[in-house]
Protein backbone atom coordinates (compact mmCIF):
# COMPACT_ATOMS: atom_id res chain seq x y z
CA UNK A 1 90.50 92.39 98.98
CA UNK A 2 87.39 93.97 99.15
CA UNK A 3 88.32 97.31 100.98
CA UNK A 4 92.38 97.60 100.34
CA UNK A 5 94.81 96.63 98.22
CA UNK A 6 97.82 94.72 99.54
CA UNK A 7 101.11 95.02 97.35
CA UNK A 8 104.95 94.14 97.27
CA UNK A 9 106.69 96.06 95.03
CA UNK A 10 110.76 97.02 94.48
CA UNK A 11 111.36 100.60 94.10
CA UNK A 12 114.96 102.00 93.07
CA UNK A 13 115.96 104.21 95.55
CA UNK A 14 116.03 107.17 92.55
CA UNK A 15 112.29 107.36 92.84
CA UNK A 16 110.25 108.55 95.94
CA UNK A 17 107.88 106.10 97.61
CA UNK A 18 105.28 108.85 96.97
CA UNK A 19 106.17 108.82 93.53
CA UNK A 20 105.65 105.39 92.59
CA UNK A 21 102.70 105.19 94.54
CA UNK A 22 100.87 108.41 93.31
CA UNK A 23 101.27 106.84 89.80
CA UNK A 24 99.81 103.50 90.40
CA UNK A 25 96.63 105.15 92.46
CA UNK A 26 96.82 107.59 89.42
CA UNK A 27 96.61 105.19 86.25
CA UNK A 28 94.66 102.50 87.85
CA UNK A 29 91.61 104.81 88.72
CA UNK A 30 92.18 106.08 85.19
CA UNK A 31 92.13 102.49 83.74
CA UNK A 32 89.03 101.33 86.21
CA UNK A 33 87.38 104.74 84.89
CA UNK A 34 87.68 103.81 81.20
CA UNK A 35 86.69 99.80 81.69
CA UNK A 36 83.70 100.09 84.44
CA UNK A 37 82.98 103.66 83.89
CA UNK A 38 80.40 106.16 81.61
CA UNK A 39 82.28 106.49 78.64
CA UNK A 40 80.37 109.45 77.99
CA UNK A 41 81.38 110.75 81.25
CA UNK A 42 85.52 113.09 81.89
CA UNK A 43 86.05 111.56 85.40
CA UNK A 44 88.32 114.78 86.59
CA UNK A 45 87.89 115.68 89.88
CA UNK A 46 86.53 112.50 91.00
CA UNK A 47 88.15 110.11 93.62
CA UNK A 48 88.67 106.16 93.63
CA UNK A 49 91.24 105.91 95.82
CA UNK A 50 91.84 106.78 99.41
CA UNK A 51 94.50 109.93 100.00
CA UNK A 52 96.62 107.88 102.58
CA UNK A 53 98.62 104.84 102.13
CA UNK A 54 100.82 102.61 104.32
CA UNK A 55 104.67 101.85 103.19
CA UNK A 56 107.32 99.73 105.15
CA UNK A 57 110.72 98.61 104.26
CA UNK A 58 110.99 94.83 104.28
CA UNK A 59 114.47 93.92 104.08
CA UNK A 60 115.16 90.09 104.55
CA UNK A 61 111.51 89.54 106.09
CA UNK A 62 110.24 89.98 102.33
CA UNK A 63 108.91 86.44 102.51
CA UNK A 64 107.33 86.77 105.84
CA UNK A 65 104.95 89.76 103.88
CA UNK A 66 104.83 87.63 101.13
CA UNK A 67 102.91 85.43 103.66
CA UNK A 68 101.56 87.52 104.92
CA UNK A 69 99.70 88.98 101.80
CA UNK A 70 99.00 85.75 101.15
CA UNK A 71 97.03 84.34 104.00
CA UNK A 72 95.31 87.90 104.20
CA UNK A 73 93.31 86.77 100.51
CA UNK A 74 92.82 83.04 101.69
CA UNK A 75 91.10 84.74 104.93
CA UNK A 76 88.87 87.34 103.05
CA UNK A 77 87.77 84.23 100.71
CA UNK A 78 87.17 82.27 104.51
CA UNK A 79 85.33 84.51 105.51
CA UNK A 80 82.69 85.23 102.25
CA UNK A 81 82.13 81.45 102.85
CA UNK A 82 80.83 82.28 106.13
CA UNK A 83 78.80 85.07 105.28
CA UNK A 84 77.04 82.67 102.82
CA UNK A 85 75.35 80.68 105.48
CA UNK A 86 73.87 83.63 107.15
């Protein structure tokens, strides 16, 4: 998606949601740094990713998010069609 990131992940209840999610913000904006980034450039201090995120359990709906997630990219690819003919 252009503006978020929709995932579904498992997380063993020994690590914290905060955790898990602190490290993927952490090492992706580390990995996007090093690809798309100055390699001349230490990237400490600067921010890719928002501070917030959303969690939810999902239980036995997992497939409804699934779904869910799903239509969401079919929608976003919708609507750059659209935005084509304008």
């Amino acid at each position: 998606m252009a503006d978020h990131v929709d995932m579904l992940i498992s997380i063993p209840p020994k690590y914290a949601v905060s955790q898990v999610v602190g490290f993927i913000k952490g090492k992706s904006a580390i990995w996007l740094a090093r690809v798309y980034g100055e390699s001349k450039r230490n990237f400490v201090g600067q921010h890719f990713w928002a501070r917030g995120y959303f969690v939810s359990t999902v239980g036995r709906d997992e497939e409804v998010v699934r779904e869910y997630i799903r239509s969401q990219e079919k929608e976003d690819e919708r609507l750059e069609q659209l935005s084509l003919f304008r």
